[in-house]
C-alpha atoms as a PDB file:
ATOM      1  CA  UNK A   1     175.397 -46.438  14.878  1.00  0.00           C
ATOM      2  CA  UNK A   2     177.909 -44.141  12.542  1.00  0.00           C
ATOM      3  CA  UNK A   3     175.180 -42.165  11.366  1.00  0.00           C
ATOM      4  CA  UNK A   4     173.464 -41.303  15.310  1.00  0.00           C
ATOM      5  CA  UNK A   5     177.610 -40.701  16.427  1.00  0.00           C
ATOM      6  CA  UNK A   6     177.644 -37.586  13.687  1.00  0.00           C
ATOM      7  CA  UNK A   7     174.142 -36.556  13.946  1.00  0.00           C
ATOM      8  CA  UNK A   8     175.225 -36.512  18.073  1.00  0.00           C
ATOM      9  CA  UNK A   9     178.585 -34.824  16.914  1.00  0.00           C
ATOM     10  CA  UNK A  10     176.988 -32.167  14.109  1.00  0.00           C
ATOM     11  CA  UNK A  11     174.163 -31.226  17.285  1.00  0.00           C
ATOM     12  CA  UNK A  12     176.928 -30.449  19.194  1.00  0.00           C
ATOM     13  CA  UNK A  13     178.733 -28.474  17.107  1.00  0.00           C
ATOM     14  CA  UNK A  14     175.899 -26.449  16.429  1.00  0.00           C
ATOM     15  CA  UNK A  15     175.065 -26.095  20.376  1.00  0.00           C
ATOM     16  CA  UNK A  16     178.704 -24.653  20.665  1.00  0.00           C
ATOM     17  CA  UNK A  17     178.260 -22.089  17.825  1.00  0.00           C
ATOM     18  CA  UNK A  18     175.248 -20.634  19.428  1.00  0.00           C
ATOM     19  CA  UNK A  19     176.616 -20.303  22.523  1.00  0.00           C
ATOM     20  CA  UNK A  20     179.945 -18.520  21.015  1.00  0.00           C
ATOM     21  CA  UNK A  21     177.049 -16.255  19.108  1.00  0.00           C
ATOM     22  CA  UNK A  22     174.681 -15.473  22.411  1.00  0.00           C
ATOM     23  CA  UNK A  23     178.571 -15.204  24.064  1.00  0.00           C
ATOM     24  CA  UNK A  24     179.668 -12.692  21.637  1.00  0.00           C
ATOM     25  CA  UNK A  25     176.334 -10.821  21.676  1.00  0.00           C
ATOM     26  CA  UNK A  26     176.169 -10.226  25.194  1.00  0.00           C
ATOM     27  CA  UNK A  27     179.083  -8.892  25.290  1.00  0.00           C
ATOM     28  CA  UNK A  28     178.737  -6.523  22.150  1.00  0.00           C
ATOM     29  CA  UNK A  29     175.421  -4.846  24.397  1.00  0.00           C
ATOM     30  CA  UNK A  30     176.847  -5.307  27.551  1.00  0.00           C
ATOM     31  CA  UNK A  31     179.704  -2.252  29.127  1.00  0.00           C
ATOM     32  CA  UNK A  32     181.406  -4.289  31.742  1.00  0.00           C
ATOM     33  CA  UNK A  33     182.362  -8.419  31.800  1.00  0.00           C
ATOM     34  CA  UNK A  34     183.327 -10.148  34.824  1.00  0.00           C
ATOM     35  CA  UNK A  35     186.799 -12.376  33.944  1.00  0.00           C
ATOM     36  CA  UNK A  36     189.120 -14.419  36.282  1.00  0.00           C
ATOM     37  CA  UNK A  37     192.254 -12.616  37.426  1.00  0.00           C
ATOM     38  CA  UNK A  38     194.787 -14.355  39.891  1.00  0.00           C
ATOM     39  CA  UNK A  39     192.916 -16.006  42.521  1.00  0.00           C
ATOM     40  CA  UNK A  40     189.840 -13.632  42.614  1.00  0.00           C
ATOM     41  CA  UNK A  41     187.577 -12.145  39.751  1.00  0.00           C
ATOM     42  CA  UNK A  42     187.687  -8.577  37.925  1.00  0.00           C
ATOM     43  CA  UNK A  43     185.132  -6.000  36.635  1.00  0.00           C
ATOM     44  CA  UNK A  44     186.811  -4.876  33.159  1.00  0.00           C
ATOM     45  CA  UNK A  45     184.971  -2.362  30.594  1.00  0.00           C
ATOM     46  CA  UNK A  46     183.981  -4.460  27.145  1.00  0.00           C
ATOM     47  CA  UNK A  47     185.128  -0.861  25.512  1.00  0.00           C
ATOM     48  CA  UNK A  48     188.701  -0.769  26.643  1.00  0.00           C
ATOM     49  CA  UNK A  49     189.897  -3.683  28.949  1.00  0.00           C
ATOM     50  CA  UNK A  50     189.964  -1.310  32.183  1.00  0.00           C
ATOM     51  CA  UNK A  51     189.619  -3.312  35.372  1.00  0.00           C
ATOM     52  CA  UNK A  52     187.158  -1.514  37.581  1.00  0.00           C
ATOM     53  CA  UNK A  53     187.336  -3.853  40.448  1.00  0.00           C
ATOM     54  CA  UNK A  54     188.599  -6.573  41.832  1.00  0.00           C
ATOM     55  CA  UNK A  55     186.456  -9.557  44.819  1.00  0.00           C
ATOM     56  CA  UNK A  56     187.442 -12.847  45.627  1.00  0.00           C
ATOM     57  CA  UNK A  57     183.900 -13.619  45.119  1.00  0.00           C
ATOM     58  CA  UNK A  58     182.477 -14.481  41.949  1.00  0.00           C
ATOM     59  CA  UNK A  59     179.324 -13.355  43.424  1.00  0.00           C
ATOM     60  CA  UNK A  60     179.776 -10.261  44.477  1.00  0.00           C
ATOM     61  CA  UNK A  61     181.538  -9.694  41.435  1.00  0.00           C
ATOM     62  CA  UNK A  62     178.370  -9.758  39.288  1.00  0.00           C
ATOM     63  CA  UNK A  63     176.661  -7.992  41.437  1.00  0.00           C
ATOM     64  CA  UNK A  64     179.250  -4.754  41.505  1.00  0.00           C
ATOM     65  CA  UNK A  65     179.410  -5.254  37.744  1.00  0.00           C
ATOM     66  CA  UNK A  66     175.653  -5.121  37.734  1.00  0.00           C
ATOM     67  CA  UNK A  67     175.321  -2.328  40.017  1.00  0.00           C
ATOM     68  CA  UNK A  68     178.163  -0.251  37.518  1.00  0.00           C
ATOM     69  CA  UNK A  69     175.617  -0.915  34.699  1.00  0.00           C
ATOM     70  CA  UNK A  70     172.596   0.162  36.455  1.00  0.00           C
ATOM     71  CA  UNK A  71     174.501   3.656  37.632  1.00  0.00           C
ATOM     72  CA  UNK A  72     175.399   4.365  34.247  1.00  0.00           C
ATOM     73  CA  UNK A  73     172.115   4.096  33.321  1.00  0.00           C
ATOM     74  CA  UNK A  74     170.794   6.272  35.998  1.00  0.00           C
ATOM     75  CA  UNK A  75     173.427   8.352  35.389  1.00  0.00           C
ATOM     76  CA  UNK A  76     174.829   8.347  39.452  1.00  0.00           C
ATOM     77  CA  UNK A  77     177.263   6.675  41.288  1.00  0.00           C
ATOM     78  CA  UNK A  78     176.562   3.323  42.611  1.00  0.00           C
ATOM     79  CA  UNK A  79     176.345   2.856  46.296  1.00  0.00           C
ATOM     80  CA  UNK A  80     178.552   0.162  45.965  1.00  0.00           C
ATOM     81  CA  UNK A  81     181.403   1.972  43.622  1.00  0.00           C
ATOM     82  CA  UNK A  82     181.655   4.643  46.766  1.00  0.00           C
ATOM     83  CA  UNK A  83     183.431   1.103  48.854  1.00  0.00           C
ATOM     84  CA  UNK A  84     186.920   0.259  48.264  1.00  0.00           C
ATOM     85  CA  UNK A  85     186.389  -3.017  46.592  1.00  0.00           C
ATOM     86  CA  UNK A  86     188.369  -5.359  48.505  1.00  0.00           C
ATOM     87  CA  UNK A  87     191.530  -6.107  46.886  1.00  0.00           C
ATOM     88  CA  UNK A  88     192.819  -9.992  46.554  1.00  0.00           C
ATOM     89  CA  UNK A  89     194.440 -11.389  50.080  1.00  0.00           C
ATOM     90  CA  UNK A  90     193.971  -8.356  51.843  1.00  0.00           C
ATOM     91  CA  UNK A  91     192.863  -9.843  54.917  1.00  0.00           C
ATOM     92  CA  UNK A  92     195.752 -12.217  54.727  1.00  0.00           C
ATOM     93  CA  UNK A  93     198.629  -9.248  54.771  1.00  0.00           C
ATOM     94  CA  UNK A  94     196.667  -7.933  57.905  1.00  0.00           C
ATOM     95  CA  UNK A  95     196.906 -11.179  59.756  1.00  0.00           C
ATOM     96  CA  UNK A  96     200.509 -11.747  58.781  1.00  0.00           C
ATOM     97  CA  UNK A  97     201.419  -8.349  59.488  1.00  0.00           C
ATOM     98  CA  UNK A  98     199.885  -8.848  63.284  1.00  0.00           C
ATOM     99  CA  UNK A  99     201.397 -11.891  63.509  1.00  0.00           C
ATOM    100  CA  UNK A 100     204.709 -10.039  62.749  1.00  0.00           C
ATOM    101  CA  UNK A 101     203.898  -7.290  65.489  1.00  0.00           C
ATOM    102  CA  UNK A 102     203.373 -10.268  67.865  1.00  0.00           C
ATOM    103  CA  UNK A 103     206.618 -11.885  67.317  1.00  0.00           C
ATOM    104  CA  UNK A 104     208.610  -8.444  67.627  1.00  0.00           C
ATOM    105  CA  UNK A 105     207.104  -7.873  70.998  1.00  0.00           C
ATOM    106  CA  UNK A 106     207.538 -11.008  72.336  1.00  0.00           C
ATOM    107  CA  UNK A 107     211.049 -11.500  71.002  1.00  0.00           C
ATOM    108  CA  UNK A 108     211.279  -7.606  73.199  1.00  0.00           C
ATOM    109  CA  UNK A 109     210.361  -9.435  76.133  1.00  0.00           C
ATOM    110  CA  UNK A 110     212.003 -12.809  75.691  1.00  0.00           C
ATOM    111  CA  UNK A 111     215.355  -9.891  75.606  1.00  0.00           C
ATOM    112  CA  UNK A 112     214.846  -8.028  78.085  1.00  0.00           C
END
């Protein structure tokens, strides 16, 4: 039982070292790396940590760091690059800041 608890053990240790390998490899070949920042996800350059964008969506993330690849390969801006990228809680400071319109005019009108 000892001896199939390490052989279980020394598989996974191995399992984790190739993965930190294939890890470290595709990020060696690869120009941009998609990481967690606050509550959304960044684009940042493998060469030297610049953030290129930020999404709420891990999704779309991928795919904007995918499409910055493929323009630097083509050599021309990406379609998507030429779109603001949408910054984290942006829609949420619009809606608070109409809410904040709406109280001002009805506290106007409650006044007057």
């Amino acid at each position: 039982m000892q001896a199939a608890i390490q052989q279980s053990q020394d598989k996974l240790e191995a399992l984790r070292q190739e993965v930190i390998t294939a890890t470290e490899a595709y990020r060696a070949k690869s120009r941009f790396f998609v990481t967690q920042s606050g509550n959304g996800w960044a684009v940042v350059s493998a060469s030297n940590n610049r953030v290129y964008g930020r999404n709420t969506s891990y999704a779309q993330t991928v795919r904007y760091a995918q499409s910055l690849e493929r323009a630097i390969d083509a050599r021309t801006l990406p379609v998507v690059a030429v779109v603001k990228v949408r910054q984290v809680g942006e829609s949420a400071t619009r809606w608070m800041a109409l809410f904040a319109l709406a109280l001002i005019l009805l506290a106007g009108a409650a006044s007057s």
